[in-house]
N, C-alpha and C. Protein backbone atom coordinates (compact mmCIF):
# COMPACT_ATOMS: atom_id res chain seq x y z
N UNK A 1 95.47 91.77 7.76
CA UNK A 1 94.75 92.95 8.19
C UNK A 1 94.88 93.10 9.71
N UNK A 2 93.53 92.91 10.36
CA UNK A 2 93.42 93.11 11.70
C UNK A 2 93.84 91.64 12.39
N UNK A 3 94.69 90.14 11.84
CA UNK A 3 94.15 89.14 12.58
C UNK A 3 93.39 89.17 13.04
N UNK A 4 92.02 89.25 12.47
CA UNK A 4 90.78 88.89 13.42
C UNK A 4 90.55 87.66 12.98
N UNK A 5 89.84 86.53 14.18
CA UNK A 5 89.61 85.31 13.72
C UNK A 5 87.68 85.07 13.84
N UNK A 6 86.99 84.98 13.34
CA UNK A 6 85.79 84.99 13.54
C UNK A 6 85.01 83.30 13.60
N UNK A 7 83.63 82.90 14.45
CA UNK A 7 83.42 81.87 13.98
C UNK A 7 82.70 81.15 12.90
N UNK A 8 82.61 79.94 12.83
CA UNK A 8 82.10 79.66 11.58
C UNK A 8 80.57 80.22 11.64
N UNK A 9 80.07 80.19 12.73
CA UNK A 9 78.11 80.79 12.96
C UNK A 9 78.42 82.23 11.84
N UNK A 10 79.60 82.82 12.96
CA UNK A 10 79.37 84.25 12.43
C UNK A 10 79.81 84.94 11.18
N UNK A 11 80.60 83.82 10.65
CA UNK A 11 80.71 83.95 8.84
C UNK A 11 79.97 83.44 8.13
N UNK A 12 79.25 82.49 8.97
CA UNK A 12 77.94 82.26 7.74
C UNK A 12 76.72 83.29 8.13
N UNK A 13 76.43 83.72 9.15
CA UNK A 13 75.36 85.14 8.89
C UNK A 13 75.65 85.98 8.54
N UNK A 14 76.74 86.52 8.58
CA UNK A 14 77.53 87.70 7.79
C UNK A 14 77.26 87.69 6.33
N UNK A 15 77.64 86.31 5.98
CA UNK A 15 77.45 86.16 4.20
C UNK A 15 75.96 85.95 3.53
N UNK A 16 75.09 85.60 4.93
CA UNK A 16 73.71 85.56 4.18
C UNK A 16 73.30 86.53 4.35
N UNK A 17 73.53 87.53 5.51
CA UNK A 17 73.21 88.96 5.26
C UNK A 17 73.83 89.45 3.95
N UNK A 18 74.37 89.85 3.83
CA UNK A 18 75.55 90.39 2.46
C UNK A 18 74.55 89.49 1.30
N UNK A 19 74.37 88.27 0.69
CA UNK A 19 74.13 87.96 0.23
C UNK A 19 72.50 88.36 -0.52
N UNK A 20 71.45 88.11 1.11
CA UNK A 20 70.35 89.05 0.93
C UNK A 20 69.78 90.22 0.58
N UNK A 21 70.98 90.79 1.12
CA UNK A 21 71.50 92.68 1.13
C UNK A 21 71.47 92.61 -0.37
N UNK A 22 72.09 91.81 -1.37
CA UNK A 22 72.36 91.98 -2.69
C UNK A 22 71.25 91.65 -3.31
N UNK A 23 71.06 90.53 -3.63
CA UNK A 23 69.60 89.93 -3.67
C UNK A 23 68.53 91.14 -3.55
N UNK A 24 68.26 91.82 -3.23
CA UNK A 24 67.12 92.96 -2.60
C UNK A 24 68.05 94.23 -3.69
N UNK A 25 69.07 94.36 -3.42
CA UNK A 25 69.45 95.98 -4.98
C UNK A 25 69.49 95.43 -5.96
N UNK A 26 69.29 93.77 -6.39
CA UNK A 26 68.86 93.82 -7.52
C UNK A 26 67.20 93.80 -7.85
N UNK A 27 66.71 93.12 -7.09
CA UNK A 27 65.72 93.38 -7.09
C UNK A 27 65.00 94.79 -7.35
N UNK A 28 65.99 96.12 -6.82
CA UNK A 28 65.34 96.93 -6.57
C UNK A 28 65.71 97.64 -8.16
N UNK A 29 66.55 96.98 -8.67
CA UNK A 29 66.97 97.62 -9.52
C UNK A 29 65.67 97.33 -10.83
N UNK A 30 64.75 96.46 -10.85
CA UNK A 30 63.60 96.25 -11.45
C UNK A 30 62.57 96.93 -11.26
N UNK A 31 62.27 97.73 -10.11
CA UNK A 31 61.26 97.70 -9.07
C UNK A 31 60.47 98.99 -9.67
N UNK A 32 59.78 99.52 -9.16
CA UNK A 32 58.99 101.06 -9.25
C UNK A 32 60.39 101.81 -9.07
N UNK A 33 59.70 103.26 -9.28
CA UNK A 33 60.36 104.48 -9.11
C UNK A 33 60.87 104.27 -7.78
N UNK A 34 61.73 104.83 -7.59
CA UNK A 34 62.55 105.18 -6.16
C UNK A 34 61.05 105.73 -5.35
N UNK A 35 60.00 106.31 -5.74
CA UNK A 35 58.97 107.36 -5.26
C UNK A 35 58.22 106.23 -4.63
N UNK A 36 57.98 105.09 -5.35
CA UNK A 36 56.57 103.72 -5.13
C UNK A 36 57.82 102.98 -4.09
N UNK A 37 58.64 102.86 -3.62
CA UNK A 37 59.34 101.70 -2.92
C UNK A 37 58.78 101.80 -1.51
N UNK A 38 58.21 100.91 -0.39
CA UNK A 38 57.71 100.77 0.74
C UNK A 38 56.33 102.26 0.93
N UNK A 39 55.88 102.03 -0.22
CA UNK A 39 54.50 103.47 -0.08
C UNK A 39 55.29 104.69 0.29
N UNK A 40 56.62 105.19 0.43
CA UNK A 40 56.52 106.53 0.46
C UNK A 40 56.82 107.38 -0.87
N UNK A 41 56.11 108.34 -0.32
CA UNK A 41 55.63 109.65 -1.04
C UNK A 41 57.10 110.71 -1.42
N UNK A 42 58.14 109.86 -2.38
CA UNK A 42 59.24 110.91 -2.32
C UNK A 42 59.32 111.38 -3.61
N UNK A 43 60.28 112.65 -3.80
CA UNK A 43 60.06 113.34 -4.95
C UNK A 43 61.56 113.37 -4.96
N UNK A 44 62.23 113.34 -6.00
CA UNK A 44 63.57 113.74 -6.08
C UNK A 44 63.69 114.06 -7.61
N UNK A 45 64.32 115.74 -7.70
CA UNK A 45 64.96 116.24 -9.14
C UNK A 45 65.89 115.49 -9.29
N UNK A 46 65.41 115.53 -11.03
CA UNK A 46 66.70 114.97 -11.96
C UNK A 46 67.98 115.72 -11.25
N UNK A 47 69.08 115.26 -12.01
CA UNK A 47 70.33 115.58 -11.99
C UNK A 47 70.32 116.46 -13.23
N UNK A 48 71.39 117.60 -13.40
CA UNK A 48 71.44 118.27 -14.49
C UNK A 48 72.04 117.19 -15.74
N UNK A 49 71.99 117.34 -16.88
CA UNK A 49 72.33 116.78 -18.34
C UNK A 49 74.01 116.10 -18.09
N UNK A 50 74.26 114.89 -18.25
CA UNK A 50 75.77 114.88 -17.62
C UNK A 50 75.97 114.31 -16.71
N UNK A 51 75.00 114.44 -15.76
CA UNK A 51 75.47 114.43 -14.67
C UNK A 51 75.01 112.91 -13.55
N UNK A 52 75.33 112.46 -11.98
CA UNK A 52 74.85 111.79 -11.88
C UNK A 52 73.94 112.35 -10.65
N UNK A 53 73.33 111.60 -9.76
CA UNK A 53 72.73 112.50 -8.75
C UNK A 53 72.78 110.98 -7.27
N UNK A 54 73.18 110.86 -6.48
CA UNK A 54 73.71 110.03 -5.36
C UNK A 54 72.75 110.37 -4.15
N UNK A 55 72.01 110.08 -3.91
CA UNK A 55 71.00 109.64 -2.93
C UNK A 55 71.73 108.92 -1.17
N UNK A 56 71.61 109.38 0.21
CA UNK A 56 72.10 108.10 0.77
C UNK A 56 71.43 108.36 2.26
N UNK A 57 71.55 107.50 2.66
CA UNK A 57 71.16 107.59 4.10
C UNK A 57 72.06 106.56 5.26
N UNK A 58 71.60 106.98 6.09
CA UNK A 58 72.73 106.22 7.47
C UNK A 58 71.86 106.12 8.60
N UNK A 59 72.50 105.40 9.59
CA UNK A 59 71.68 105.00 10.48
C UNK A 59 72.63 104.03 11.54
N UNK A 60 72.11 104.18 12.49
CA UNK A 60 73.11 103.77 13.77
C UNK A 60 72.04 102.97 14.86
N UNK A 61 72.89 101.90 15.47
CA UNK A 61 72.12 100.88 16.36
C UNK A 61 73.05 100.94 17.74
N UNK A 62 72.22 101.59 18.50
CA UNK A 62 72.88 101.93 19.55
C UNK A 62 72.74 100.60 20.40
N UNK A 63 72.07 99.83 20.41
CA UNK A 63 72.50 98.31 21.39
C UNK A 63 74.01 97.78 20.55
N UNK A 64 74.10 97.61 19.09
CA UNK A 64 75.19 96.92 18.75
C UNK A 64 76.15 97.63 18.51
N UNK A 65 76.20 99.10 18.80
CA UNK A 65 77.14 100.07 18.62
C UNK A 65 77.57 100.09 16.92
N UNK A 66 76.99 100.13 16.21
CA UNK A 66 76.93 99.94 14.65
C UNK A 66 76.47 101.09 13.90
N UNK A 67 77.15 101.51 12.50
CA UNK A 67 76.76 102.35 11.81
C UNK A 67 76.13 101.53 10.40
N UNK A 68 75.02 101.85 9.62
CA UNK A 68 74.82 101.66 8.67
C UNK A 68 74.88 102.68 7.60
N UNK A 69 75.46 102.76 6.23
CA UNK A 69 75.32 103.58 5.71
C UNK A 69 74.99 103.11 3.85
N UNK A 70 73.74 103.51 3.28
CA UNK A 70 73.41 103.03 2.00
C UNK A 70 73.17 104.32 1.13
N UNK A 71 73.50 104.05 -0.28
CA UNK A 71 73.79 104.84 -1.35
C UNK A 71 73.30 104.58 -2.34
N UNK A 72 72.28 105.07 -3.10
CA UNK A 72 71.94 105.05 -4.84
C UNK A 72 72.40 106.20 -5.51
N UNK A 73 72.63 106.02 -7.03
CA UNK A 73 73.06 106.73 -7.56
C UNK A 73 72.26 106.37 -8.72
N UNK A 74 72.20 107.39 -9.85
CA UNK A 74 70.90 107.30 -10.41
C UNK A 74 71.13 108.28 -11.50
N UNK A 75 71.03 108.40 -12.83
CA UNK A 75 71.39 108.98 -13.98
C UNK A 75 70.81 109.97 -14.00
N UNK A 76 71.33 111.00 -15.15
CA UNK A 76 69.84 112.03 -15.40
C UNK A 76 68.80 111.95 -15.92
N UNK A 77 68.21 110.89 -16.56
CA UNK A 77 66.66 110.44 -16.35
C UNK A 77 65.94 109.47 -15.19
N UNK A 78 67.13 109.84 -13.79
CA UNK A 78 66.55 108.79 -13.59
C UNK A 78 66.71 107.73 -13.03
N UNK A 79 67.04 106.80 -13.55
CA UNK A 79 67.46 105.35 -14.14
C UNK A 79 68.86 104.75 -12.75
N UNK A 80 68.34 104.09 -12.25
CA UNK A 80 69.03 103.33 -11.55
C UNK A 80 70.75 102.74 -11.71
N UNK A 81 71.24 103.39 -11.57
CA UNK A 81 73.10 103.09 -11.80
C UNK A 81 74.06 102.02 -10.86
N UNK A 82 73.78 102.33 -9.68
CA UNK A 82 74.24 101.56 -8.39
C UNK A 82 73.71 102.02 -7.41
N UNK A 83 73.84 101.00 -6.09
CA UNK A 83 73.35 101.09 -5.20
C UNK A 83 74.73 100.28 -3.95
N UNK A 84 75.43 100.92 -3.19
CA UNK A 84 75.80 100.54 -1.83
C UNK A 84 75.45 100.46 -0.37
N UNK A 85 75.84 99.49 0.19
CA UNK A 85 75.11 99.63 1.50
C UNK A 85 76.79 99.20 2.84
């Protein structure tokens, strides 16, 4: 790819982030409604019959010059399908 060589510190926080990161969408995948997650008050329509409906948000850290960007996707009742981050 890029030859990038990284160190061992920074491949092992990388992977326990990532690791945690996962750990937590499954979790979430048990959890309350998308509406009950951290007390807010959200409402989101079904998707039409068929169909799926993709949720996402992003977010940027201007000290580490970094973008974040996370994704659910979610059936037409509903129902939890995947989640990326």
């Amino acid at each position: 790819m890029n030859d990038v060589s990284q160190n061992c510190q920074t491949i092992c926080h990388k992977a326990t982030t990532l690791l945690a990161t996962w750990e937590n969408a499954q979790e979430l995948k048990q959890a309350a409604p998308i509406s009950q997650i951290n007390g807010l008050n959200v409402t989101s329509a079904k998707s039409s019959l068929g169909r799926y409906k993709c949720n996402f948000d992003a977010s940027f850290c201007e000290a580490t010059n970094r973008v974040g960007i996370r994704m659910c996707i979610r059936d037409t009742e509903g129902a939890f399908v995947l989640a990326r981050t």
